[in-house]
PDB file of N, CA and C in Angstrom:
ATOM      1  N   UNK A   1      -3.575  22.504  -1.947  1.00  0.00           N
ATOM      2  CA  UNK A   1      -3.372  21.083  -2.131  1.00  0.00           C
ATOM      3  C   UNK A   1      -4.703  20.362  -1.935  1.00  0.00           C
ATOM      4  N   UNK A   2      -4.779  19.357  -2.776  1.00  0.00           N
ATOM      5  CA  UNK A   2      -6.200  18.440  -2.463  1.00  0.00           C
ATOM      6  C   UNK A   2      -5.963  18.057  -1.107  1.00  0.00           C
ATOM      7  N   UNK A   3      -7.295  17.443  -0.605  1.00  0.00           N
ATOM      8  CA  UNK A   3      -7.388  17.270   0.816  1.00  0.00           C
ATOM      9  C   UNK A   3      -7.200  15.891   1.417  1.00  0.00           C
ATOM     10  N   UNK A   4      -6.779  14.696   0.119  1.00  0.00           N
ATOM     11  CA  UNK A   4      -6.131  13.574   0.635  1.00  0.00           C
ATOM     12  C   UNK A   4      -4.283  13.956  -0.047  1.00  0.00           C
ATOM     13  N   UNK A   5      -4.018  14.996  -0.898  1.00  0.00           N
ATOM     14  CA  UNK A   5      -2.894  15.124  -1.238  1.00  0.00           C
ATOM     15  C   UNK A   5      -2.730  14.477  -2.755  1.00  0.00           C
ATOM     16  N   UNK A   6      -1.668  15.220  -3.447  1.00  0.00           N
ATOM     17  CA  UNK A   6      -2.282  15.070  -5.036  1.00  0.00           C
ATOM     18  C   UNK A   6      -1.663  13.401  -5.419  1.00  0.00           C
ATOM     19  N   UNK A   7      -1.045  12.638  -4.668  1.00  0.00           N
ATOM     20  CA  UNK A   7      -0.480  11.737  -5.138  1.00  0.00           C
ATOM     21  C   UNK A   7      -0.827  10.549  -3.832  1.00  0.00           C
ATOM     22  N   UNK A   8      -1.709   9.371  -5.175  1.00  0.00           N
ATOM     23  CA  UNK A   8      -2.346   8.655  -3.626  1.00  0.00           C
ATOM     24  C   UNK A   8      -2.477   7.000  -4.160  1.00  0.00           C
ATOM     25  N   UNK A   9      -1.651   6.033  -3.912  1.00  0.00           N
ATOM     26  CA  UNK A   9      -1.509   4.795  -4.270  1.00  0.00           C
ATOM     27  C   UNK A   9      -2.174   3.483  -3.896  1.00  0.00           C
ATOM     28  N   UNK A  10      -2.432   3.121  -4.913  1.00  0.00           N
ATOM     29  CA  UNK A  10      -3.386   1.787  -4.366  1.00  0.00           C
ATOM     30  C   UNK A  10      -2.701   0.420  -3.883  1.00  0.00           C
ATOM     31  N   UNK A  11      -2.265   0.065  -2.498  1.00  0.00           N
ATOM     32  CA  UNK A  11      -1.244  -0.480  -2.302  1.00  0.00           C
ATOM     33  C   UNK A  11      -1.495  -1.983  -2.289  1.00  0.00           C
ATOM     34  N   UNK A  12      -0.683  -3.132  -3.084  1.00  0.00           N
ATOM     35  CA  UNK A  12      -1.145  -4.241  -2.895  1.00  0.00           C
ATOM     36  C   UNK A  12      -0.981  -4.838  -1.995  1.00  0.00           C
ATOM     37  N   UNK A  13      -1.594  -5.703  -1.657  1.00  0.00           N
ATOM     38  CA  UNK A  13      -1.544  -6.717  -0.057  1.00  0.00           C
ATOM     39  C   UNK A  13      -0.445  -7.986  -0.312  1.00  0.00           C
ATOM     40  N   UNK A  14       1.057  -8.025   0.207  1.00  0.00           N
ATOM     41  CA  UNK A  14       1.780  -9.141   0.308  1.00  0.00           C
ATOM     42  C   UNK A  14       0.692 -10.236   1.133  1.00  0.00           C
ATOM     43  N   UNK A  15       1.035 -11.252   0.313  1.00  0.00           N
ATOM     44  CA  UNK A  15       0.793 -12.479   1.377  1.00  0.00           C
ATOM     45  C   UNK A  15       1.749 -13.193   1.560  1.00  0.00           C
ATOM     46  N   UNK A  16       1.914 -14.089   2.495  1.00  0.00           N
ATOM     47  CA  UNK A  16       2.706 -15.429   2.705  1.00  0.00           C
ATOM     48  C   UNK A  16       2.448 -16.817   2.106  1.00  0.00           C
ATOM     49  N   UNK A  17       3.156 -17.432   2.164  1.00  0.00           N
ATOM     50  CA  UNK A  17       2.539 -18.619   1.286  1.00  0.00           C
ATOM     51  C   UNK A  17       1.551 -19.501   1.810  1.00  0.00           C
ATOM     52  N   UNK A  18       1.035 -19.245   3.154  1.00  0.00           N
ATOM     53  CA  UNK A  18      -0.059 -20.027   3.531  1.00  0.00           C
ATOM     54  C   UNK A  18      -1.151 -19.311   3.597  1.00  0.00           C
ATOM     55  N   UNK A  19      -1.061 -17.708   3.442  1.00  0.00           N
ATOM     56  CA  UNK A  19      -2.397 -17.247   2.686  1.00  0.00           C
ATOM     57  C   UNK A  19      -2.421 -15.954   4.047  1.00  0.00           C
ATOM     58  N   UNK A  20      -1.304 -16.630   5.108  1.00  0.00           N
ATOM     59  CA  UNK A  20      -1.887 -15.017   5.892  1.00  0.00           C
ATOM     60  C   UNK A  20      -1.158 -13.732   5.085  1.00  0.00           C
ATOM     61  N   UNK A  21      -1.122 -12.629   6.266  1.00  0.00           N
ATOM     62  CA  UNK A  21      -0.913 -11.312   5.665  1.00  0.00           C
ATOM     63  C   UNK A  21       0.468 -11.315   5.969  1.00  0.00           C
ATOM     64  N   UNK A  22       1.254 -10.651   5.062  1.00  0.00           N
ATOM     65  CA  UNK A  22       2.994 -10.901   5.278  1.00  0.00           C
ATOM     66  C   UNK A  22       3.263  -9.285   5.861  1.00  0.00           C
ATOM     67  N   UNK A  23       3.042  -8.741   7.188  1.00  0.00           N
ATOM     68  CA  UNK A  23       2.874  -7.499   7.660  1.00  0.00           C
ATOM     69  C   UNK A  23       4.867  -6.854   7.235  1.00  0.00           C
ATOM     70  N   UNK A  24       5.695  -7.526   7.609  1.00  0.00           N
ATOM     71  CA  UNK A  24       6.954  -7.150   7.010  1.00  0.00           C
ATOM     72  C   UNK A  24       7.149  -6.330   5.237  1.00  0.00           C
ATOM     73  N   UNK A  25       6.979  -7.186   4.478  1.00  0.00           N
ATOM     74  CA  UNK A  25       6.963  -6.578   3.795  1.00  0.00           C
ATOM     75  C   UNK A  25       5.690  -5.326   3.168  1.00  0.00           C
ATOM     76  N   UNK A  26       4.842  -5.509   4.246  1.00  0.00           N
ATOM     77  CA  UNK A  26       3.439  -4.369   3.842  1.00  0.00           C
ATOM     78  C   UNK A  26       4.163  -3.167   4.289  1.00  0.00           C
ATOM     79  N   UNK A  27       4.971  -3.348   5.619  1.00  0.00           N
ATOM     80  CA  UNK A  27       5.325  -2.178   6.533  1.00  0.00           C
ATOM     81  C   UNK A  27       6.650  -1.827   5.428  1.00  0.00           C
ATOM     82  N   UNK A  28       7.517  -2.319   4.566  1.00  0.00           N
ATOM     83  CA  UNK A  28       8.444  -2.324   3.926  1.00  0.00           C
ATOM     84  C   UNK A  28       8.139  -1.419   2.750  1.00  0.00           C
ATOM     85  N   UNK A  29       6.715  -2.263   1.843  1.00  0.00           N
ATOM     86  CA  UNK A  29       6.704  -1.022   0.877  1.00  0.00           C
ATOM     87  C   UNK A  29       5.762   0.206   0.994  1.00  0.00           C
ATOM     88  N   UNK A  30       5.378   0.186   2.182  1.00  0.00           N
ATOM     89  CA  UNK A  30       4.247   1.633   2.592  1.00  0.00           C
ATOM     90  C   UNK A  30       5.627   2.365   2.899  1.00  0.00           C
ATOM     91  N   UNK A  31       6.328   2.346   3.369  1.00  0.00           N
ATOM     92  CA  UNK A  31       7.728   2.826   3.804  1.00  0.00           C
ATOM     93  C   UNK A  31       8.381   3.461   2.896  1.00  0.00           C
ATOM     94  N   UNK A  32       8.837   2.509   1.141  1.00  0.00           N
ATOM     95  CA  UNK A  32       8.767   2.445   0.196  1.00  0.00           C
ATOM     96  C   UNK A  32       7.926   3.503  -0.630  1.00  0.00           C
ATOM     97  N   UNK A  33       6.760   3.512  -0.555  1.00  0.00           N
ATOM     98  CA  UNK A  33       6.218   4.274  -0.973  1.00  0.00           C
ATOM     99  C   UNK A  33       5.987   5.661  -0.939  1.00  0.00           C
ATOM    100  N   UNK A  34       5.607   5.774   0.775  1.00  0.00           N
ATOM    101  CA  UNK A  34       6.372   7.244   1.685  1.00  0.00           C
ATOM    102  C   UNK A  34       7.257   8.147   1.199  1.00  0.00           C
ATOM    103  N   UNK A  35       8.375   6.775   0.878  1.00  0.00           N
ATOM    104  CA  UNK A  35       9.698   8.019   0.446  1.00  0.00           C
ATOM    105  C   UNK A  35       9.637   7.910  -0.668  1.00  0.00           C
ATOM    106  N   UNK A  36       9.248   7.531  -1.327  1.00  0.00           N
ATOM    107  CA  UNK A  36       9.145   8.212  -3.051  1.00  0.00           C
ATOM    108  C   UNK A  36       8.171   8.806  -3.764  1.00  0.00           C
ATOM    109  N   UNK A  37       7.624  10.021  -2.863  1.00  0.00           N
ATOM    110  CA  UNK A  37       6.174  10.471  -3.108  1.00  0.00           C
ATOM    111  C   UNK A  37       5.086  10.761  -2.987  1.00  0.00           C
ATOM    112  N   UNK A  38       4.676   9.203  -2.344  1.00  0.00           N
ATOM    113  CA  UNK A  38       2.920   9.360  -2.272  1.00  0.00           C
ATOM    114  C   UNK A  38       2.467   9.916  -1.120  1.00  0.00           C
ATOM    115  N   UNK A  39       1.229  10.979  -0.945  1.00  0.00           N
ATOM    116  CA  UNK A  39       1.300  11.526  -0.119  1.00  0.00           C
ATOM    117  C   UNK A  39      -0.038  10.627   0.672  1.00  0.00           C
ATOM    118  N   UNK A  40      -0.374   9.251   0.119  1.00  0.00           N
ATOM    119  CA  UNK A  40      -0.884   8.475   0.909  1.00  0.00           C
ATOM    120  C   UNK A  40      -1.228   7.332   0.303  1.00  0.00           C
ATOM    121  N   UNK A  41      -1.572   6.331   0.708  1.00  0.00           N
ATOM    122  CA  UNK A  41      -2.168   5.282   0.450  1.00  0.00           C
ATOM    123  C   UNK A  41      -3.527   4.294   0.933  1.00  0.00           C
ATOM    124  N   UNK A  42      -3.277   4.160  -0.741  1.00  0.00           N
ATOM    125  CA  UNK A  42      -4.799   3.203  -0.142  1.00  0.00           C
ATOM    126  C   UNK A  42      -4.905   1.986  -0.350  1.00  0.00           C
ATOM    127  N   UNK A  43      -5.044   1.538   1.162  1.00  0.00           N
ATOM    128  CA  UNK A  43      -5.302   0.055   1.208  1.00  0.00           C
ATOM    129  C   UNK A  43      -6.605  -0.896   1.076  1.00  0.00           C
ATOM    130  N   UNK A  44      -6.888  -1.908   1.228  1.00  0.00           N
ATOM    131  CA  UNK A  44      -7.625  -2.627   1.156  1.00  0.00           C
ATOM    132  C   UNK A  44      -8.757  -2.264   0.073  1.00  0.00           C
ATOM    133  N   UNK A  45      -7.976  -1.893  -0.968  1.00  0.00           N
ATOM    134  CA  UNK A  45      -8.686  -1.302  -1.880  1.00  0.00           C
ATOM    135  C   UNK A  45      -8.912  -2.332  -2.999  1.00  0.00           C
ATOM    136  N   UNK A  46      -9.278  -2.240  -4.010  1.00  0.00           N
ATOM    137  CA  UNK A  46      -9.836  -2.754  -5.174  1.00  0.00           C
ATOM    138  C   UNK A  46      -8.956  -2.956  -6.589  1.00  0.00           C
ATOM    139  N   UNK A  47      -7.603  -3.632  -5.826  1.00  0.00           N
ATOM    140  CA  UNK A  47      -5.856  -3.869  -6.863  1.00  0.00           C
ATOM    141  C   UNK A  47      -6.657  -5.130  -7.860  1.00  0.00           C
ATOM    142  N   UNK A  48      -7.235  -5.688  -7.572  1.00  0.00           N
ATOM    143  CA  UNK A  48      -7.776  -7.008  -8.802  1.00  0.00           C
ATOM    144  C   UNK A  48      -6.985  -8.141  -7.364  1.00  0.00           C
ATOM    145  N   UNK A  49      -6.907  -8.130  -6.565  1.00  0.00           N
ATOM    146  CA  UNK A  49      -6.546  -9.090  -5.770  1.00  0.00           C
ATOM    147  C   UNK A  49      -7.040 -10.152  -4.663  1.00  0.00           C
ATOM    148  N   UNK A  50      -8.348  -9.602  -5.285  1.00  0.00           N
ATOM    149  CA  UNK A  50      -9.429 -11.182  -4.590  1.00  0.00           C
ATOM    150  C   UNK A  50      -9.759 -12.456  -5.279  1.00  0.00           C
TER     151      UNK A  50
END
């Protein structure tokens, strides 16, 4: 197996509507994601979301 694992997602960042970080639903779809597959994720990565 590759050494981050063959399946690895670039996860987008929920926000709230006043611009902080909406940690509920982050913890919701990493969770989400977990169980359908990915054998990791990557955050604060480069989604087109700045």
């Amino acid at each position: 197996m590759a050494r981050f694992g063959r399946v690895l997602t670039a996860m987008v960042t929920p926000f709230n509507d006043d611009g902080s970080l909406n940690l509920d639903v982050a913890q919701q779809l990493a969770r989400y994601l977990q169980d359908h597959g990915n054998d990791g994720l990557v955050i604060a990565g480069t989604t087109g979301e700045a």
